[in-house]
N, C-alpha and C. Protein backbone atom coordinates (compact mmCIF):
# COMPACT_ATOMS: atom_id res chain seq x y z
N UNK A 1 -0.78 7.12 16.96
CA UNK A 1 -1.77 7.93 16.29
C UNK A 1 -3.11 7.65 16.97
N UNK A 2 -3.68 8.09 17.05
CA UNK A 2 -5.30 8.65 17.95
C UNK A 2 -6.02 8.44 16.88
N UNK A 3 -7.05 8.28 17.02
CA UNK A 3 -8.73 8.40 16.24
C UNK A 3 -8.79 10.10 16.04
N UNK A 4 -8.77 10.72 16.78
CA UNK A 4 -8.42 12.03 15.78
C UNK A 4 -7.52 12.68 14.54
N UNK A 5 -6.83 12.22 14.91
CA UNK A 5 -5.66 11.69 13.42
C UNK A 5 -5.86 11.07 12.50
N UNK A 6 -6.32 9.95 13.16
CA UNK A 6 -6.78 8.65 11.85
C UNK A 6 -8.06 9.39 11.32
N UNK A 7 -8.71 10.28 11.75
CA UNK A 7 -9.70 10.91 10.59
C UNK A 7 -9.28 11.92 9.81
N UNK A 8 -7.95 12.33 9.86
CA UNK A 8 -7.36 13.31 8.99
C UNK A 8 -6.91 12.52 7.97
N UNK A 9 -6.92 10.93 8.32
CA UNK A 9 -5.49 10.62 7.37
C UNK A 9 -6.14 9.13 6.32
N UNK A 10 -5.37 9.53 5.41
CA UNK A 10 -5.91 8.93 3.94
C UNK A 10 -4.76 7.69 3.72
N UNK A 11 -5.27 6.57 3.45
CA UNK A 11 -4.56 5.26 2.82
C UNK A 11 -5.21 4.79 1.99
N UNK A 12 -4.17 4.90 0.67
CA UNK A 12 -4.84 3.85 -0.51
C UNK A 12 -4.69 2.72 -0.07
N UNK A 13 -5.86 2.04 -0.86
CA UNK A 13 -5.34 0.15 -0.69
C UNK A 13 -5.19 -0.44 -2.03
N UNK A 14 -4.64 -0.48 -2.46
CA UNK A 14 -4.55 -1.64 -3.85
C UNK A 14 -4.22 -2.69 -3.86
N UNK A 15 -5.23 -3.50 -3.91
CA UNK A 15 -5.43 -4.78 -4.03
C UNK A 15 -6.48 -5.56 -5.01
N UNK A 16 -6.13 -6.18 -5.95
CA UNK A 16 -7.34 -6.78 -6.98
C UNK A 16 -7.96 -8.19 -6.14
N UNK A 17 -7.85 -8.27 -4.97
CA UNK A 17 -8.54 -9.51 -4.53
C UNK A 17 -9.85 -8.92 -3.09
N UNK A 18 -8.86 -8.45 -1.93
CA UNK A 18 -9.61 -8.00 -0.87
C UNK A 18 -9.62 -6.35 -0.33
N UNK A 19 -10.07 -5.52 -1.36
CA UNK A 19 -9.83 -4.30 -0.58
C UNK A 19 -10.93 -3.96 -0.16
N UNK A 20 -11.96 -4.52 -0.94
CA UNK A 20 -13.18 -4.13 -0.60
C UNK A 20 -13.47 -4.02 1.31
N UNK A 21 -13.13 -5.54 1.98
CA UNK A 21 -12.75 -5.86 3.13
C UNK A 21 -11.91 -4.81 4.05
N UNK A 22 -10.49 -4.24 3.34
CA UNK A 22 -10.00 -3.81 3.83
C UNK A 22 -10.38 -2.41 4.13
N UNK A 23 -11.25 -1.70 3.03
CA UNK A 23 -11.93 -0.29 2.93
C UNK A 23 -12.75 -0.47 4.07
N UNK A 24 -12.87 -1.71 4.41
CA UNK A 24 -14.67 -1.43 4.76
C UNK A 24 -14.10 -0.93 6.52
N UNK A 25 -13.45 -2.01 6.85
CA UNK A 25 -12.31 -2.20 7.78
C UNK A 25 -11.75 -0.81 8.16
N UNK A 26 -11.16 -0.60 7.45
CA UNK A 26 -10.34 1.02 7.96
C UNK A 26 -11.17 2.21 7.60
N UNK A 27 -12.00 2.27 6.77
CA UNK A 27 -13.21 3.26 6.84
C UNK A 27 -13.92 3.55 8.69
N UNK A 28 -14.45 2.42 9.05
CA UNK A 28 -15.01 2.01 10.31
C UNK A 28 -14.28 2.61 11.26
N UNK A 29 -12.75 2.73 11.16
CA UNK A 29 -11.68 3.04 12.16
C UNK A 29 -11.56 4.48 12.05
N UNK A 30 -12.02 5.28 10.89
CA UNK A 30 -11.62 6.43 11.11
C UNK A 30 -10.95 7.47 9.28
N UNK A 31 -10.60 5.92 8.83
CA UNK A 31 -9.56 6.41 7.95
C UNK A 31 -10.22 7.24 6.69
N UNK A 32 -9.69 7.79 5.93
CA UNK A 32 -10.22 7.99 4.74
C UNK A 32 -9.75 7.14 3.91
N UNK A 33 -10.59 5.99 3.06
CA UNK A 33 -10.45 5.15 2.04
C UNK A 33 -9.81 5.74 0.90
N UNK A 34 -8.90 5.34 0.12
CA UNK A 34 -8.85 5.08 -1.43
C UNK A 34 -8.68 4.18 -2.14
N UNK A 35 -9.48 3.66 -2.71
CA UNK A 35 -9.52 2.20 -3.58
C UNK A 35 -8.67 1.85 -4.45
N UNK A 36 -7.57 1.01 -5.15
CA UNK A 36 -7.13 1.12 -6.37
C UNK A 36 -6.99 -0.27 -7.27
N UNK A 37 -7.48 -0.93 -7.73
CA UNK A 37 -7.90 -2.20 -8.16
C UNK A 37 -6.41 -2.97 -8.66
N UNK A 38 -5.78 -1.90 -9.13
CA UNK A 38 -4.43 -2.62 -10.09
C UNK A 38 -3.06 -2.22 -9.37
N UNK A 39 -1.47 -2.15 -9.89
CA UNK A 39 -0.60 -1.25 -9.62
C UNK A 39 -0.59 -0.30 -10.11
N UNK A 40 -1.24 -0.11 -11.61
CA UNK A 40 -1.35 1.51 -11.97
C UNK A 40 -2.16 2.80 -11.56
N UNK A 41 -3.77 1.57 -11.04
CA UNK A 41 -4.13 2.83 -10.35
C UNK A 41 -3.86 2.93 -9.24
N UNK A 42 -3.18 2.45 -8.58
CA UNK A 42 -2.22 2.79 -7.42
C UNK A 42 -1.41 3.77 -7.32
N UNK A 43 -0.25 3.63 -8.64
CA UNK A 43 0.09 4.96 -8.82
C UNK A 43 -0.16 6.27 -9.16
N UNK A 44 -1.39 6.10 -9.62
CA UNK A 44 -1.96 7.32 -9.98
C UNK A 44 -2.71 8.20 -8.80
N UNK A 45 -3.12 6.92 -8.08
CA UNK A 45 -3.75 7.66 -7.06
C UNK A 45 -3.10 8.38 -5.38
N UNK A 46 -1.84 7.24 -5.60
CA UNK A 46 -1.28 7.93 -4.54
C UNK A 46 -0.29 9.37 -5.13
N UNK A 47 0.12 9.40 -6.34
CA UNK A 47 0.57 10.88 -6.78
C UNK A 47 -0.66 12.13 -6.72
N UNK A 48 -1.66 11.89 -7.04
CA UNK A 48 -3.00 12.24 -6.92
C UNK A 48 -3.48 13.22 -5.48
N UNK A 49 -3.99 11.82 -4.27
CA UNK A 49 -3.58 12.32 -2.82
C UNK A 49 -2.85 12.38 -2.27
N UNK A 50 -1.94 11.86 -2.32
CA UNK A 50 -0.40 12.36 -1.25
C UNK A 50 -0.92 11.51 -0.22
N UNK A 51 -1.44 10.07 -0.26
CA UNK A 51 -2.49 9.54 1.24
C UNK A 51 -0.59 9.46 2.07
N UNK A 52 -1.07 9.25 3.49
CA UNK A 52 -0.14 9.21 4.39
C UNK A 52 0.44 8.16 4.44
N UNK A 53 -0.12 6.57 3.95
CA UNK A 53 -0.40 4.98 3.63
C UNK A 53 -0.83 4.51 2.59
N UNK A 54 0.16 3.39 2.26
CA UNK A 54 -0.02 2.93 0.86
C UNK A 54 -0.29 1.41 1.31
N UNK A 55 -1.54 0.51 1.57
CA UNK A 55 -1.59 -1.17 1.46
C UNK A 55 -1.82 -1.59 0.33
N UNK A 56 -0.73 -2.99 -0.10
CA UNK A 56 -0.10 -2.93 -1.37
C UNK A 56 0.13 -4.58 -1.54
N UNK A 57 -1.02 -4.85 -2.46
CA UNK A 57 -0.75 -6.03 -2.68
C UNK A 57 0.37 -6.13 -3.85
N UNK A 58 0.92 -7.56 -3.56
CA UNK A 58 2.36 -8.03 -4.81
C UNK A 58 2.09 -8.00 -6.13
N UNK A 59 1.16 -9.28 -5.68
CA UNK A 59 0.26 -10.09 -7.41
C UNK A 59 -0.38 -9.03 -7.73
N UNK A 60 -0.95 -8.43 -8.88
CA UNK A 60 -1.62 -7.71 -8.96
C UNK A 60 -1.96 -7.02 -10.78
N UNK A 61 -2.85 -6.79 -11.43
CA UNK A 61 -2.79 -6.81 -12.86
C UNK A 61 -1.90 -5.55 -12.74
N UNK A 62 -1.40 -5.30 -14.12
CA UNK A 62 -1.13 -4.00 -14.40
C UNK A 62 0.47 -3.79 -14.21
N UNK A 63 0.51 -3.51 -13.07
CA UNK A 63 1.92 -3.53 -12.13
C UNK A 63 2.17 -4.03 -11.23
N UNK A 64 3.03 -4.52 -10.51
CA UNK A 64 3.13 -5.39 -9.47
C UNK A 64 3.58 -4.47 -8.46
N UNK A 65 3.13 -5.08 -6.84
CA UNK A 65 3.55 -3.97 -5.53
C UNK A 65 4.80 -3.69 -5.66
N UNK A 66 5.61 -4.58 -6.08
CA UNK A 66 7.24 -4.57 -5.78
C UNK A 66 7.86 -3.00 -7.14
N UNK A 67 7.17 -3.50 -8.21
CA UNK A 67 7.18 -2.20 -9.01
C UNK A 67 6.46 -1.08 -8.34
N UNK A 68 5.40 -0.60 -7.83
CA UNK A 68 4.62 0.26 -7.28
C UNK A 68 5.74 0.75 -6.31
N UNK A 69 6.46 -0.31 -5.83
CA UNK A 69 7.08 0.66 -4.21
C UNK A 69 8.65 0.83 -5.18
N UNK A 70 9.51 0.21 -6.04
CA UNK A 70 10.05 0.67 -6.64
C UNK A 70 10.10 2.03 -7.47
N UNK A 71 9.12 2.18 -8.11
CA UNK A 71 9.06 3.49 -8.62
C UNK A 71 8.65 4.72 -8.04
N UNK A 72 7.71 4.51 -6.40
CA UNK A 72 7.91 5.75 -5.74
C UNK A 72 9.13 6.32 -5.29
N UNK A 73 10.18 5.28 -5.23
CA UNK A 73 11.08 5.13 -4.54
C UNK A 73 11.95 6.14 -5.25
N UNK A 74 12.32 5.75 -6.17
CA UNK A 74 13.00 6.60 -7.42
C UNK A 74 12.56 8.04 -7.44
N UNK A 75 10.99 8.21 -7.10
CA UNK A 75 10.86 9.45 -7.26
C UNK A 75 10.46 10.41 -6.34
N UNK A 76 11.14 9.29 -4.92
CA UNK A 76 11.20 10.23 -3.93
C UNK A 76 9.81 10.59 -2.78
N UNK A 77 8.94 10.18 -3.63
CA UNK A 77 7.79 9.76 -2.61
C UNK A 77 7.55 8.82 -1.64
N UNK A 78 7.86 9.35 -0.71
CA UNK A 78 7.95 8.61 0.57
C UNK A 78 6.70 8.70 1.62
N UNK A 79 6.34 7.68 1.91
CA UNK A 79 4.57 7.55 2.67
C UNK A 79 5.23 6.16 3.69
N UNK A 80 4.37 5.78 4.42
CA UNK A 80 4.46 4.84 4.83
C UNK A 80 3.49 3.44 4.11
N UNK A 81 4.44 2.34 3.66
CA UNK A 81 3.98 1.24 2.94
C UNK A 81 3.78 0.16 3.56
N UNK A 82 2.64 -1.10 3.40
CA UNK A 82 2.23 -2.02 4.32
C UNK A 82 2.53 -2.92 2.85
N UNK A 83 3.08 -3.74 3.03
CA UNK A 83 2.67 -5.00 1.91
C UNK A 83 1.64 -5.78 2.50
N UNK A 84 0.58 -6.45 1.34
CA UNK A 84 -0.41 -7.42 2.34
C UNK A 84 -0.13 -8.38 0.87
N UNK A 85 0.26 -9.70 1.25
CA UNK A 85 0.43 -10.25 0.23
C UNK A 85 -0.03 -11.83 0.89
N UNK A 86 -0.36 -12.70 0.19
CA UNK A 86 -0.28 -14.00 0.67
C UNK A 86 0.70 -14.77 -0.02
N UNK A 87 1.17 -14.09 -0.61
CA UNK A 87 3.39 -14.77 -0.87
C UNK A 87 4.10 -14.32 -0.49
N UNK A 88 4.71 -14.83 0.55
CA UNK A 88 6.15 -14.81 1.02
C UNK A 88 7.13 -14.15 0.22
N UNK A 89 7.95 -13.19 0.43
CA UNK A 89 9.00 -13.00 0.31
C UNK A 89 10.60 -13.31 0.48
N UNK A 90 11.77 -13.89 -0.53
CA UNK A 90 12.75 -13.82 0.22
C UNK A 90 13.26 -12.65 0.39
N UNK A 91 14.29 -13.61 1.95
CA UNK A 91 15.07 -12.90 2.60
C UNK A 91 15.54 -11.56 1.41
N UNK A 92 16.22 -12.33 0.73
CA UNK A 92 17.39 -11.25 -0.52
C UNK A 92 16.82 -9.99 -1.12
N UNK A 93 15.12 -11.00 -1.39
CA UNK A 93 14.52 -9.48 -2.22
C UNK A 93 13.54 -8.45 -1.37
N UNK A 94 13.73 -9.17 -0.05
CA UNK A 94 13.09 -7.29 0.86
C UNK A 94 14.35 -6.55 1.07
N UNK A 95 15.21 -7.66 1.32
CA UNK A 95 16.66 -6.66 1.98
C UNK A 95 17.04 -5.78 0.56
N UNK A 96 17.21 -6.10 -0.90
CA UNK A 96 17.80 -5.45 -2.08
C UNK A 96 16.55 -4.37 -1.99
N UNK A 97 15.47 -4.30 -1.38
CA UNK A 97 14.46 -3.33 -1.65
C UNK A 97 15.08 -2.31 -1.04
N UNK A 98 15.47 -2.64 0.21
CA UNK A 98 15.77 -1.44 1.53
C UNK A 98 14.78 -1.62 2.39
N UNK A 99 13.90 -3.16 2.09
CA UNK A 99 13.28 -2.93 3.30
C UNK A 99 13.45 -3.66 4.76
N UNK A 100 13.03 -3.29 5.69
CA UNK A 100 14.21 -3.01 6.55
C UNK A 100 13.28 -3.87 8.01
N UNK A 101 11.58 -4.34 7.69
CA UNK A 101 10.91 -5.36 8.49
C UNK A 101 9.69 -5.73 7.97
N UNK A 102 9.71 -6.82 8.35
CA UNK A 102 8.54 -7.58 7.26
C UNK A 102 8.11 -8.57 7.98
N UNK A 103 7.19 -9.38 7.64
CA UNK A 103 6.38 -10.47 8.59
C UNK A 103 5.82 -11.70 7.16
N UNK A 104 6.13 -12.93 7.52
CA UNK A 104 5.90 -13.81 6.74
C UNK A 104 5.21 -15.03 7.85
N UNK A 105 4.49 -15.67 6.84
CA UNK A 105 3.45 -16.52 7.47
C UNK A 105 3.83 -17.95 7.84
């Protein structure tokens, strides 16, 4: 994807610790920001814009990422998803997700 692209294209971030960082970050690059503090307004907002990218913290009030990417899942909304978490995942529970590559610290 090009810098001409990346100014067409919208990623929520939900995260209750660093999105602020991360907005500020991918704003700079091109992107169009959407903020979402919890997992619910996460979901609301990516049914909302249709963004192309979902960054998705785990911990999180409300709902948790793993619920957030569970329930798009179910309903068929498919985007491309980044987890940004500072907990590790096991092996068992990305693979039972379907997810299919991941990076641990």
């Amino acid at each position: 994807m090009n810098n001409q692209d990346l100014k067409k294209s919208q990623v929520v971030i939900a995260d209750d610790d660093s999105r602020e960082i991360l907005s500020f970050l991918l704003h700079e690059e091109g992107w169009d920001v959407i903020e979402a503090k919890d997992g619910k307004e996460a979901l609301e907002k990516v049914v909302k814009y249709q963004p192309h990218l979902l960054i998705l913290d785990n911990r999180m009030p409300e709902i948790a990422g793993v619920e957030v990417y569970q329930y798009l899942q179910t309903k068929g909304i498919n985007l491309a998803i980044v987890f940004a978490t500072a907990y590790g995942y096991p092996e068992d529970l990305v693979l039972s997700l379907g997810i299919s590559h991941w990076v641990t610290n």
